[in-house]
N, C-alpha and C. Protein backbone atom coordinates (compact mmCIF):
# COMPACT_ATOMS: atom_id res chain seq x y z
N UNK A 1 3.82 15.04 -70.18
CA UNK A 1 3.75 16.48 -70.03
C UNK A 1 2.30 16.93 -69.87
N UNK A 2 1.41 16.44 -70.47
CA UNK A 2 -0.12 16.54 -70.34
C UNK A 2 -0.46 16.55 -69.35
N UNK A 3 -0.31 15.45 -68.42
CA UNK A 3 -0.64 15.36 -66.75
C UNK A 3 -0.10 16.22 -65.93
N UNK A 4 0.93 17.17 -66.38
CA UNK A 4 1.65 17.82 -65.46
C UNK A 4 1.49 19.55 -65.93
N UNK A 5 0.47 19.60 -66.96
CA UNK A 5 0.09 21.02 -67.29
C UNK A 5 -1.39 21.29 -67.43
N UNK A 6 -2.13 20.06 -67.29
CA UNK A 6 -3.66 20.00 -67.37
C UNK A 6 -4.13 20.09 -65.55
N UNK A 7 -4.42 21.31 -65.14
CA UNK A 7 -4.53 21.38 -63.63
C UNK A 7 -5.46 20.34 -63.15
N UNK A 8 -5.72 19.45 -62.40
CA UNK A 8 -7.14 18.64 -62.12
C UNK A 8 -6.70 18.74 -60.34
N UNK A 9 -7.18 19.49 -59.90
CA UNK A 9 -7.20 19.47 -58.02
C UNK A 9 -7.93 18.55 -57.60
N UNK A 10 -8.59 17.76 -58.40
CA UNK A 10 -9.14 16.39 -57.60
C UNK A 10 -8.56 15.13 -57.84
N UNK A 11 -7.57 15.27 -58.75
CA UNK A 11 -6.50 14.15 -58.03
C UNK A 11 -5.43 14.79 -58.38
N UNK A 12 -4.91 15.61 -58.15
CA UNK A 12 -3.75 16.13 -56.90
C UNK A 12 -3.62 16.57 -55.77
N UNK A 13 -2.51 16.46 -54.76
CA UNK A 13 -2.26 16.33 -53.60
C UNK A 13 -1.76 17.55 -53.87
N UNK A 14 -2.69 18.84 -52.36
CA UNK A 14 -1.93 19.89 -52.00
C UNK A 14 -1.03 19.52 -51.25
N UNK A 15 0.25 20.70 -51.43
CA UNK A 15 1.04 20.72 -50.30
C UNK A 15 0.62 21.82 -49.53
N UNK A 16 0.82 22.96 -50.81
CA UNK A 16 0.86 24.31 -49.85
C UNK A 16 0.04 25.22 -51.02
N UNK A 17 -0.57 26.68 -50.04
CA UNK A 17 -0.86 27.67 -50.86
C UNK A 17 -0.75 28.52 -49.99
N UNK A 18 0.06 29.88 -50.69
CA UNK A 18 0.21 31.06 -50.97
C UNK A 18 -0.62 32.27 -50.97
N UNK A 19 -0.73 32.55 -49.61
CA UNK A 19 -1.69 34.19 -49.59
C UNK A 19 -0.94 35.33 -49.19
N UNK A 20 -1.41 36.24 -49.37
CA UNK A 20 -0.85 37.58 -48.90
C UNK A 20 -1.56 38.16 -47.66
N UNK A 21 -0.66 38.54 -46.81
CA UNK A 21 -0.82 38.67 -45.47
C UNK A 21 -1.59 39.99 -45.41
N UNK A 22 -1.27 40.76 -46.52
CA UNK A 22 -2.11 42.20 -46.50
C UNK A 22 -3.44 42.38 -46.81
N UNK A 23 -3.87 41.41 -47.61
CA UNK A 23 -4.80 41.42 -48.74
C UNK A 23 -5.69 39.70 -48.35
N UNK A 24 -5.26 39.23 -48.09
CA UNK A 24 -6.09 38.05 -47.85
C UNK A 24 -6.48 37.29 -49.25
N UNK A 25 -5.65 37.23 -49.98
CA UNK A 25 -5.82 36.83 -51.74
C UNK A 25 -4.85 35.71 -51.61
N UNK A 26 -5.40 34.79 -52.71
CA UNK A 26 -4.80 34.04 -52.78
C UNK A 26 -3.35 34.19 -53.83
N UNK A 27 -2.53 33.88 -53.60
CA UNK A 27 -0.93 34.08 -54.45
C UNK A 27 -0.99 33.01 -55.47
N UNK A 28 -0.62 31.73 -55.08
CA UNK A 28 -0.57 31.03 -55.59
C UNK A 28 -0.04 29.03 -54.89
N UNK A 29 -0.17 28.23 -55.70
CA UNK A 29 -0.50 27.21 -54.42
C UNK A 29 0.45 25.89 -54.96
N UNK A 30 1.06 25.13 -54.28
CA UNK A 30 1.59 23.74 -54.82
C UNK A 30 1.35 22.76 -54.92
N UNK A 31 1.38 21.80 -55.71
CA UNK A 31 0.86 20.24 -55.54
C UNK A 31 1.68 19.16 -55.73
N UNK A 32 1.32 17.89 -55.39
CA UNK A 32 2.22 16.78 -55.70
C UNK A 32 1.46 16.04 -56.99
N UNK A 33 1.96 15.75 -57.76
CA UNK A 33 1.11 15.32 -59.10
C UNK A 33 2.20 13.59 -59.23
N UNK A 34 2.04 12.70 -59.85
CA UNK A 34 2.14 11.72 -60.06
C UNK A 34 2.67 11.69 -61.40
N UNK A 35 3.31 11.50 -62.44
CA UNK A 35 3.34 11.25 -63.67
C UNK A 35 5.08 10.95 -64.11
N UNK A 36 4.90 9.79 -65.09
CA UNK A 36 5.91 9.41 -65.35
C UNK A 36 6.70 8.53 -64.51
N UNK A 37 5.89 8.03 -63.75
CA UNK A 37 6.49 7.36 -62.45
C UNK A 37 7.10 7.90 -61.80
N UNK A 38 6.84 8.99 -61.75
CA UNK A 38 7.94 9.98 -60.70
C UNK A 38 6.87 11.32 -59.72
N UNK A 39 7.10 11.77 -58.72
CA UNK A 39 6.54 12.92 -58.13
C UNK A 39 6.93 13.58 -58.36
N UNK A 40 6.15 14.93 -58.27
CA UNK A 40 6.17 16.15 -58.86
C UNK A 40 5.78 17.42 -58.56
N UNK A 41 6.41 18.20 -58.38
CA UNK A 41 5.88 19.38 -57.67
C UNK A 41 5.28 20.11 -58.68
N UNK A 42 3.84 20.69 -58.35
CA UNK A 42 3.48 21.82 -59.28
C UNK A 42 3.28 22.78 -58.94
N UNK A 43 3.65 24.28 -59.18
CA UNK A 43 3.61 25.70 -58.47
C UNK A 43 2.59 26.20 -59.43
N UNK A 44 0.82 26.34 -59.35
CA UNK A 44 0.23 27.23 -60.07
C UNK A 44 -0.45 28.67 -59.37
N UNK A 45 -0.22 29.69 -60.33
CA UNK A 45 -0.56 31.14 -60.02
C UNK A 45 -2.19 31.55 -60.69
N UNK A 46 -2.32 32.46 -60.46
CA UNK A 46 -3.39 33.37 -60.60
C UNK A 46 -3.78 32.76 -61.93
N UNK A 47 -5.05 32.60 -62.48
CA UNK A 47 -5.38 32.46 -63.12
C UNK A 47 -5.32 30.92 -63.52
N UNK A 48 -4.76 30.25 -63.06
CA UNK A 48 -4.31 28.78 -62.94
C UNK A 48 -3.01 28.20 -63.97
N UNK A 49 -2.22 29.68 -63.70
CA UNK A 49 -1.11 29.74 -65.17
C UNK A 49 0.11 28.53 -64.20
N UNK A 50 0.43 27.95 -64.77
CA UNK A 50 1.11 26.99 -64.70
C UNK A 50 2.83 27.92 -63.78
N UNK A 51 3.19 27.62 -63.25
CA UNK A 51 4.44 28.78 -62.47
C UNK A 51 5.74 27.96 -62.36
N UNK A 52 6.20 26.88 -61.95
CA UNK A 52 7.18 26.19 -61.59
C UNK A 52 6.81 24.52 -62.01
N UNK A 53 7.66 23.77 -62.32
CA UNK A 53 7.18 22.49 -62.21
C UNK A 53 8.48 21.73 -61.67
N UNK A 54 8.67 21.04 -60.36
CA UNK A 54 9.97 20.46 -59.95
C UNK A 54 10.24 19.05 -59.91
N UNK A 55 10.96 18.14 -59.64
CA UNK A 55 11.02 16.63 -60.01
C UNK A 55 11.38 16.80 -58.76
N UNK A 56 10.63 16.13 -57.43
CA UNK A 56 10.95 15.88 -56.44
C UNK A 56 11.36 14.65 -56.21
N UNK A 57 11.90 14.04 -57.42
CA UNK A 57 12.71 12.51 -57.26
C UNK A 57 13.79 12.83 -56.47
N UNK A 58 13.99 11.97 -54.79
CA UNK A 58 14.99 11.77 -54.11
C UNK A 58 16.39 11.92 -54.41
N UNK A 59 16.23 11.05 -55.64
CA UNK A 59 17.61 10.54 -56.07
C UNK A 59 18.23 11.55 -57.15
N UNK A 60 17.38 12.57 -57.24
CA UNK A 60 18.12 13.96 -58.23
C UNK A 60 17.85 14.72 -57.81
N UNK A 61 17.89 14.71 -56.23
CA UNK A 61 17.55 16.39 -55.23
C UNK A 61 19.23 16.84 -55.50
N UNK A 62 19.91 17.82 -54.97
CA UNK A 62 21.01 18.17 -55.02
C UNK A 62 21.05 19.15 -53.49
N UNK A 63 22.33 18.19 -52.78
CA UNK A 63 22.97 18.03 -51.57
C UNK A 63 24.24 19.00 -51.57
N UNK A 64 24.46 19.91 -52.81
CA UNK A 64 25.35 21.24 -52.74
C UNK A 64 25.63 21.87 -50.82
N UNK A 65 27.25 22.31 -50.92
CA UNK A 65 27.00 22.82 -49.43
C UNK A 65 26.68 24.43 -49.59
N UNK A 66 25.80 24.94 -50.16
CA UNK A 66 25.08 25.83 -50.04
C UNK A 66 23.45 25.59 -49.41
N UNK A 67 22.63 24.34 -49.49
CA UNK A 67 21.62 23.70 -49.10
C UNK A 67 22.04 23.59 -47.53
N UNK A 68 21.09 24.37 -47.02
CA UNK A 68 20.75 24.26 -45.52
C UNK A 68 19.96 23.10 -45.51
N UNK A 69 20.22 22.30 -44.49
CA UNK A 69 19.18 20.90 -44.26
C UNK A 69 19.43 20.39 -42.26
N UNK A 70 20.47 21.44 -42.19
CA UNK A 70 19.70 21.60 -40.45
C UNK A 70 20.53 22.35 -40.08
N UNK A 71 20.77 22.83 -38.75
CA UNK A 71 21.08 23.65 -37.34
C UNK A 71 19.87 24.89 -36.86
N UNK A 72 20.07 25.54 -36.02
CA UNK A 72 18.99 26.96 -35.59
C UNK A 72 18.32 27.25 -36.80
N UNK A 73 18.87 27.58 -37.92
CA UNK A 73 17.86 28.29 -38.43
C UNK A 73 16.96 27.19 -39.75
N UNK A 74 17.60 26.41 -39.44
CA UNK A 74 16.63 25.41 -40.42
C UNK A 74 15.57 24.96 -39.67
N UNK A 75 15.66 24.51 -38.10
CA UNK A 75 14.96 24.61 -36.94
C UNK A 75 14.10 25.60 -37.06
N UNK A 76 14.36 26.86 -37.11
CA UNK A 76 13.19 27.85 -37.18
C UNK A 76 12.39 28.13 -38.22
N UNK A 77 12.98 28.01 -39.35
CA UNK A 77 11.59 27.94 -40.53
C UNK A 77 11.23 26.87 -40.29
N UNK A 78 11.25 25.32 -40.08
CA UNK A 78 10.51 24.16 -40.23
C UNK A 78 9.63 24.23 -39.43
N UNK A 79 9.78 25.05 -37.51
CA UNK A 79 8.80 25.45 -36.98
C UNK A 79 7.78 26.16 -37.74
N UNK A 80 8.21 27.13 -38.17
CA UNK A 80 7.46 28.76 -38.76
C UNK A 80 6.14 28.17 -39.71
N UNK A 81 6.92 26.80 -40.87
CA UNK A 81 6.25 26.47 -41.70
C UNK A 81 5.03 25.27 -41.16
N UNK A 82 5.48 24.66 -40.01
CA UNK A 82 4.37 23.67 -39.26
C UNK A 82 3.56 24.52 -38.77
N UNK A 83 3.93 25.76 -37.70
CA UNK A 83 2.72 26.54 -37.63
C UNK A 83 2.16 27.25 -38.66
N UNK A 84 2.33 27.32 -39.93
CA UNK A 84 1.66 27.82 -41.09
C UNK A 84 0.34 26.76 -41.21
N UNK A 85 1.35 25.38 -41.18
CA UNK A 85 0.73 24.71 -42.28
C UNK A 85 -0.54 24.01 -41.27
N UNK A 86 -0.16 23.95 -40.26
CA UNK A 86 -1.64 23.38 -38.95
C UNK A 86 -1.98 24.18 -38.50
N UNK A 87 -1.88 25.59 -38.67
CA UNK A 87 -2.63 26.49 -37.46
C UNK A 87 -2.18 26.23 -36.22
N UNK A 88 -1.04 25.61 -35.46
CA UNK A 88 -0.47 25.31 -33.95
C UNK A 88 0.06 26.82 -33.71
């Protein structure tokens, strides 16, 4: 639990961060953290308050048929989010 609430951005892997389109501020940002032998998503906010923490282990994602995972519009955010995430 230590590794996964002690922020260190120099060895964690961004994924993503969070600005506001009005304001040019930062929201808040995600990372992949390592611990427990498992990956890990970390969501921290303002102030570096700790926000979400997810177990991105494969094998305990959940495949519910409410989970979109393709046609048109899964197509269009995965675009939306590649041009976020490269500037294309």
């Amino acid at each position: 639990m230590d590794t996964l609430t002690r922020f260190e951005p120099e060895s964690w892997e961004l994924v993503s961060a969070e600005v506001r389109t009005d304001t040019g501020k930062w929201v808040k940002s995600t990372w992949r953290v390592w611990a427990d032998e498992r990956s890990w998503w970390v969501v921290v906010g303002l102030g570096n308050a700790l926000v979400t923490v997810i177990d991105v282990d494969p094998r305990r994602r959940g495949m519910g048929e409410d989970i979109v995972t393709g046609g048109p519009l899964y197509a269009r955010v995965d675009a939306v989010n590649a041009e976020l995430m490269h500037g294309t």
